[in-house]
N, C-alpha and C. Protein backbone atom coordinates (compact mmCIF):
# COMPACT_ATOMS: atom_id res chain seq x y z
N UNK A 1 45.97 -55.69 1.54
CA UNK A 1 47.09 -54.99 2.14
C UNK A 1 48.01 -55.99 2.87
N UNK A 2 47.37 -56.85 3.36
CA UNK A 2 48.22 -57.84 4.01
C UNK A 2 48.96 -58.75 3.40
N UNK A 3 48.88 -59.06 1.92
CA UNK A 3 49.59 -59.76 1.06
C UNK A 3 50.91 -58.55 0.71
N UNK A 4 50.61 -57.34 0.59
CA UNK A 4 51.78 -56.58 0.53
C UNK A 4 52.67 -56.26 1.09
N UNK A 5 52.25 -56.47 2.71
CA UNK A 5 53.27 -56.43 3.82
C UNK A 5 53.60 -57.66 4.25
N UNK A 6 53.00 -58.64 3.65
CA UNK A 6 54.09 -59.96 3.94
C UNK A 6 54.69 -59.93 3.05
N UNK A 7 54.68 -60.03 1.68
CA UNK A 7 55.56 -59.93 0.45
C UNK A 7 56.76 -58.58 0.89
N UNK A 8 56.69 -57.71 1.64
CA UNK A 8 58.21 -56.23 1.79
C UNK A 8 58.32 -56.72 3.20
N UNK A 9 57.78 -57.62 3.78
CA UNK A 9 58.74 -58.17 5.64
C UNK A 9 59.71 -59.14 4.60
N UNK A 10 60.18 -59.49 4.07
CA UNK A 10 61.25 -60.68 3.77
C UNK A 10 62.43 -60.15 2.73
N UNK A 11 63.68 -59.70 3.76
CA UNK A 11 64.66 -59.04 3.23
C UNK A 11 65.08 -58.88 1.98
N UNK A 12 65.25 -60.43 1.24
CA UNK A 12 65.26 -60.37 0.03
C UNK A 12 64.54 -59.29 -1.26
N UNK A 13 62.84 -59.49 -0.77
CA UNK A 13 61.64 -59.16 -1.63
C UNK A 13 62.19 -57.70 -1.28
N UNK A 14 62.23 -57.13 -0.31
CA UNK A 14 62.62 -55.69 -0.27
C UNK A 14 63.83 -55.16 -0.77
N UNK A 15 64.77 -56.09 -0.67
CA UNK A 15 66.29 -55.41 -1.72
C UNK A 15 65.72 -55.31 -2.85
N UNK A 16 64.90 -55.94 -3.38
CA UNK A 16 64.78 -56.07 -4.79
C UNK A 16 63.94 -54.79 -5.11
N UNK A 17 62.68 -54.99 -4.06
CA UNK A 17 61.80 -53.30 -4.10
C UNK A 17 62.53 -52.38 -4.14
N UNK A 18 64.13 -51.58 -3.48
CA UNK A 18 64.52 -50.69 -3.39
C UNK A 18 65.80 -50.73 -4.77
N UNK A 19 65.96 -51.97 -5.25
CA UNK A 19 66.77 -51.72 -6.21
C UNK A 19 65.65 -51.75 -7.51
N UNK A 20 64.54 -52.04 -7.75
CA UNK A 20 63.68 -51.37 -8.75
C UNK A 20 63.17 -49.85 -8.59
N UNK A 21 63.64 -49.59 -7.45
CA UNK A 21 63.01 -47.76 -7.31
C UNK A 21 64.16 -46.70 -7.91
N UNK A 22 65.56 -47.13 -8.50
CA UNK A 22 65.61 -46.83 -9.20
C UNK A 22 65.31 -47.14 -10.67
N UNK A 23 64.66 -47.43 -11.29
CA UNK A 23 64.15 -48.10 -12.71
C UNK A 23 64.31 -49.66 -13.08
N UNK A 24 63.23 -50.04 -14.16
CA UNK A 24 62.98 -51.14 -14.21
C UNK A 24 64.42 -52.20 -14.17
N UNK A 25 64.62 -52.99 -14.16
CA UNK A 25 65.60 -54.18 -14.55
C UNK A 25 64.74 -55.59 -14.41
N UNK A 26 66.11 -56.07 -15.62
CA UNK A 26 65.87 -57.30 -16.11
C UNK A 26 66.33 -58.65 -15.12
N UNK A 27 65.91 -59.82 -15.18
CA UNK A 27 66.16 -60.93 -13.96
C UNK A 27 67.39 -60.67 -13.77
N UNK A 28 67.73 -61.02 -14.77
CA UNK A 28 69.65 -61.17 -14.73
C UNK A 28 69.96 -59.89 -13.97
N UNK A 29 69.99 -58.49 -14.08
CA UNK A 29 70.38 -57.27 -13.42
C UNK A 29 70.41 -57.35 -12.47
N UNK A 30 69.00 -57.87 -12.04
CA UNK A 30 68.75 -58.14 -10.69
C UNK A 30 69.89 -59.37 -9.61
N UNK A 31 69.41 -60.19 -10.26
CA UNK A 31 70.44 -61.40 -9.67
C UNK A 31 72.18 -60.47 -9.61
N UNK A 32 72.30 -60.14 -10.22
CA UNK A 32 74.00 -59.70 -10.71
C UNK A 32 74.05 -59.04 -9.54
N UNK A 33 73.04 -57.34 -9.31
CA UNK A 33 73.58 -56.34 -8.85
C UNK A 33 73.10 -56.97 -7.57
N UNK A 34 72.57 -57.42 -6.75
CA UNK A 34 72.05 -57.99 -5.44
C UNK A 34 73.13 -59.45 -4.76
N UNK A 35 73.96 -59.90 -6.04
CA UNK A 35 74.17 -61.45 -5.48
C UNK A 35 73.32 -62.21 -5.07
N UNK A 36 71.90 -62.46 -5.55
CA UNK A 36 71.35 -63.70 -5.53
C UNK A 36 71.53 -64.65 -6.61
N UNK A 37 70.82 -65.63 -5.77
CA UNK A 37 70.55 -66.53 -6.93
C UNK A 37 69.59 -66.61 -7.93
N UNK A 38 69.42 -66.84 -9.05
CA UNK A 38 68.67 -66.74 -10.55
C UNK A 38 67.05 -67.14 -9.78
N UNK A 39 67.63 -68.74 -9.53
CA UNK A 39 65.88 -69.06 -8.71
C UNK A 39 65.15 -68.38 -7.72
N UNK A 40 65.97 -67.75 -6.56
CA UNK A 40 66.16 -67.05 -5.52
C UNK A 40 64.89 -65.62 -5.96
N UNK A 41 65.64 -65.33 -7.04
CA UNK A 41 65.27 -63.74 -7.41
C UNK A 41 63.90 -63.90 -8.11
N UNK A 42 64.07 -65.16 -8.97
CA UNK A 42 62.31 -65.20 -9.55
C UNK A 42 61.58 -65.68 -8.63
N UNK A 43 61.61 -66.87 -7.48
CA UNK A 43 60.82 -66.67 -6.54
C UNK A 43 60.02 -64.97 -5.84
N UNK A 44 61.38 -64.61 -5.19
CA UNK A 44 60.67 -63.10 -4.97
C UNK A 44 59.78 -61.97 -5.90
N UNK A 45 60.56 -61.92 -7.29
CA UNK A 45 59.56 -61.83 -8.16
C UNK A 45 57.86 -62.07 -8.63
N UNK A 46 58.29 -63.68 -8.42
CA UNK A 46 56.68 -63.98 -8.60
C UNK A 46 55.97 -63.51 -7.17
N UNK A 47 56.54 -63.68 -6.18
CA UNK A 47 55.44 -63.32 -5.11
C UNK A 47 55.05 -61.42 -5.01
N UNK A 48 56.44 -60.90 -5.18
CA UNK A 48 55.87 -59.12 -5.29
C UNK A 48 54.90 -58.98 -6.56
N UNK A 49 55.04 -59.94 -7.34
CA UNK A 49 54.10 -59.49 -8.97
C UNK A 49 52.48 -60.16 -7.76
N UNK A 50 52.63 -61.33 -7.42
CA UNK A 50 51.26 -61.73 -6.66
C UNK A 50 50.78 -60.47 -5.68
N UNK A 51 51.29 -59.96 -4.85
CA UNK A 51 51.30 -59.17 -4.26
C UNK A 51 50.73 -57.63 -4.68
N UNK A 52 51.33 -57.65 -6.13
CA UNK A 52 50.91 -56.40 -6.78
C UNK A 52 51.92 -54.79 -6.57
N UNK A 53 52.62 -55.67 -6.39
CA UNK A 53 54.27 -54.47 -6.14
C UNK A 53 55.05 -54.51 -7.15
N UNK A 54 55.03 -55.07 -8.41
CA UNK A 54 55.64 -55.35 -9.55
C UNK A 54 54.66 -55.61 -11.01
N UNK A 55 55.56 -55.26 -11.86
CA UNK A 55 54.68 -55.62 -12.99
C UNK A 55 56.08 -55.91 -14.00
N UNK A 56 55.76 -57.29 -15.35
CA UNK A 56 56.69 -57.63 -16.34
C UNK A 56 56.52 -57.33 -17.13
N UNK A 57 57.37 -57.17 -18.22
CA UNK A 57 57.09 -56.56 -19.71
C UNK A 57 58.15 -57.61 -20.18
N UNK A 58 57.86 -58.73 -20.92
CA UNK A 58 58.37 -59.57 -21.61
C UNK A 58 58.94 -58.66 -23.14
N UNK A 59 60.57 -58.60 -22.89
CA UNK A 59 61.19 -57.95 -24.13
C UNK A 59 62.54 -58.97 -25.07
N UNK A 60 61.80 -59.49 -25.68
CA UNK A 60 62.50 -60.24 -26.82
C UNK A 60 62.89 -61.54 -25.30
N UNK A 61 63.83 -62.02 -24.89
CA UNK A 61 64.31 -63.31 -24.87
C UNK A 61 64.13 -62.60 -22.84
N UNK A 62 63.94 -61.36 -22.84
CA UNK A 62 63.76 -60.56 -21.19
C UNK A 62 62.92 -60.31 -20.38
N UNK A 63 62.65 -60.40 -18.99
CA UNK A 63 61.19 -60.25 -18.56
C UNK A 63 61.90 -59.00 -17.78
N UNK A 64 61.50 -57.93 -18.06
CA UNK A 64 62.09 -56.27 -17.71
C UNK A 64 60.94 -56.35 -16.14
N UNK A 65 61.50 -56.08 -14.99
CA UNK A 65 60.20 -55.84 -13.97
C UNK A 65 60.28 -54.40 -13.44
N UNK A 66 59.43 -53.66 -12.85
CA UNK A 66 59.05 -52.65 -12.69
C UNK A 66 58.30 -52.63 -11.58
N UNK A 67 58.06 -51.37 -10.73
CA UNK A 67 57.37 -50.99 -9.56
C UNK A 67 56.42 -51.00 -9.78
N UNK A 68 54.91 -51.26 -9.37
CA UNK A 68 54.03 -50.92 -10.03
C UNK A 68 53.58 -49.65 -8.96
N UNK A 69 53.22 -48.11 -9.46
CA UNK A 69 53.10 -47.28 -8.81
C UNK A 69 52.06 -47.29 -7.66
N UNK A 70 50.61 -47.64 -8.73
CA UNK A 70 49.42 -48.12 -7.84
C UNK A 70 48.80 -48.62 -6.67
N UNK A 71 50.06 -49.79 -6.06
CA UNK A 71 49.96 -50.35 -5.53
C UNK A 71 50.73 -49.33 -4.37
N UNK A 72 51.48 -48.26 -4.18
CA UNK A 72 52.56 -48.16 -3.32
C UNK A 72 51.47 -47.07 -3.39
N UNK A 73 50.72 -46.51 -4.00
CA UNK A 73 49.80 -45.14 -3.92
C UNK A 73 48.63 -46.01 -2.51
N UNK A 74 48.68 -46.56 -3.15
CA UNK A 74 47.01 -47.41 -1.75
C UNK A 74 47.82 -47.21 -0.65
N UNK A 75 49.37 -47.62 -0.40
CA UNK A 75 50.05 -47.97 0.84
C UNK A 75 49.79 -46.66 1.19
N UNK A 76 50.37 -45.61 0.88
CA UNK A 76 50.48 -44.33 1.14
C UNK A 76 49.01 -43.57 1.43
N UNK A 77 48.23 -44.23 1.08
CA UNK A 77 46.85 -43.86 1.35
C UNK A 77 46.55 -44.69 2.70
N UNK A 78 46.31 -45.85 2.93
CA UNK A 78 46.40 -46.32 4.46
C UNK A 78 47.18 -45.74 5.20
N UNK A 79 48.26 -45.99 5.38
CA UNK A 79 49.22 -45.58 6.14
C UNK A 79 48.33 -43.71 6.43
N UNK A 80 48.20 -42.75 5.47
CA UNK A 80 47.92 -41.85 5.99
C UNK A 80 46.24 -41.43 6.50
N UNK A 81 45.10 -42.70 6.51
CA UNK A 81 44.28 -43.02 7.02
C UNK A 81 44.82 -42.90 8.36
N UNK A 82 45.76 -42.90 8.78
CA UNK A 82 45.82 -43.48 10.11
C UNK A 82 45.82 -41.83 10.97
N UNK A 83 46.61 -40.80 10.15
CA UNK A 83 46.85 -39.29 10.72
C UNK A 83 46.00 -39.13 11.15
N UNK A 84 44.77 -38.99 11.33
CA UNK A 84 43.54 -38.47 11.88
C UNK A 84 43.54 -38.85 13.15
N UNK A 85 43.61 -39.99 13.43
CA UNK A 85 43.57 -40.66 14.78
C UNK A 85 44.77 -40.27 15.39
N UNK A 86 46.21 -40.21 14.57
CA UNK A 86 47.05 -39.91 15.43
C UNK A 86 46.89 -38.86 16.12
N UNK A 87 46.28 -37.66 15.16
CA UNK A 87 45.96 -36.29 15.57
C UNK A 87 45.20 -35.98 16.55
N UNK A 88 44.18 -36.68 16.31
CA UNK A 88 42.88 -36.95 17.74
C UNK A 88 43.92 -37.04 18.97
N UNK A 89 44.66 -38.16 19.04
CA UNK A 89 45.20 -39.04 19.96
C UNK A 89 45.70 -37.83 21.00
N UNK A 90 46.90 -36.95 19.92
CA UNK A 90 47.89 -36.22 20.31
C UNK A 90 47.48 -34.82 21.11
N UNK A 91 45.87 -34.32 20.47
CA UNK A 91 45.46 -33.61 20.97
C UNK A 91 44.82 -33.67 22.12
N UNK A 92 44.08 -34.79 22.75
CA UNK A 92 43.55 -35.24 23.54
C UNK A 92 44.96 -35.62 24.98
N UNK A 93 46.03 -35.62 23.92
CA UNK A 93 47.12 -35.84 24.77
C UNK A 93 47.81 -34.99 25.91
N UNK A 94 47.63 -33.79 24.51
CA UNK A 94 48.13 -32.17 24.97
C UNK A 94 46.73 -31.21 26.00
N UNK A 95 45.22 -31.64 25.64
CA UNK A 95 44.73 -31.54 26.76
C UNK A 95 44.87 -31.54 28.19
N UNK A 96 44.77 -33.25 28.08
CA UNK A 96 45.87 -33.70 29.13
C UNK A 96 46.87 -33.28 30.20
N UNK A 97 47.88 -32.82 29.35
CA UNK A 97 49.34 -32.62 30.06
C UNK A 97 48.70 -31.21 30.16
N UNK A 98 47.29 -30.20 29.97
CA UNK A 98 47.62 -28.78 30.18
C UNK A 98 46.81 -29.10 31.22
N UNK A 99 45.67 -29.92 31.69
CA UNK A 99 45.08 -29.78 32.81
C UNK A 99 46.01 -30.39 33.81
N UNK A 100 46.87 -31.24 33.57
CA UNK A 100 47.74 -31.50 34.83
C UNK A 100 48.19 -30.23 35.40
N UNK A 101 48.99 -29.56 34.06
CA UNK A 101 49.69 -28.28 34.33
C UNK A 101 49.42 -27.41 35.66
N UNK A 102 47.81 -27.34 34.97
CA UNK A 102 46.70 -26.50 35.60
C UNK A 102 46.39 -27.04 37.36
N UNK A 103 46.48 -28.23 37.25
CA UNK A 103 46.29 -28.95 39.04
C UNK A 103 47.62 -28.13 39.53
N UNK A 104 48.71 -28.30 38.84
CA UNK A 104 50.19 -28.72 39.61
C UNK A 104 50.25 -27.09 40.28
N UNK A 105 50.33 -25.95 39.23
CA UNK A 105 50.09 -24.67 39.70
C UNK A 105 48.64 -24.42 40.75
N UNK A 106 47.90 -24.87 40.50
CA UNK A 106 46.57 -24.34 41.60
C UNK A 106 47.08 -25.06 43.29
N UNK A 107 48.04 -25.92 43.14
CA UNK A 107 48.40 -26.54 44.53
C UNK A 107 49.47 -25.63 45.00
């Protein structure tokens, strides 16, 4: 997980994540519609494909890249590992603020 969130902290790697969430594109698309540079864009490339946020499909003379879904399904699965605890947290919170309640009226 931690190779995935250093690979989407670096502005670049993430323009590129949100301009593949609408559908795959090719280097060149990429470079064009973003204004980077050619090297620029395959750097980020190779590190989201390391990362596992991308996948290539080499088409005739094109390397087409793509989201890879899988990987953004795990995120979405941690990330909502976490609800439980928030829930605990919040309830234990609202406890809380009702026994204050409860002092502030008994005085």
């Amino acid at each position: 997980m931690e190779a995935v969130f250093s690979a989407l902290g670096e502005p670049g790697r993430l323009r590129i994540v949100e301009l593949l969430r609408l559908g795959p594109h090719a280097v060149g698309d990429i470079v064009e519609r973003l204004g980077m540079r050619q090297p620029q864009v395959s750097k980020h490339l190779k590190v989201l494909a390391q990362a596992g946020l991308v996948k290539v499909q080499p088409r005739a003379r094109h390397r087409i890249y793509h989201l890879d879904a899988d990987a953004f399904e795990q995120m979405r699965e941690w990330v909502d590992s976490f609800e439980e605890l928030w829930a605990a947290r919040l309830d234990s919170l609202g406890r809380y603020l009702e026994e204050l309640d409860e002092e502030e009226r008994d005085q």
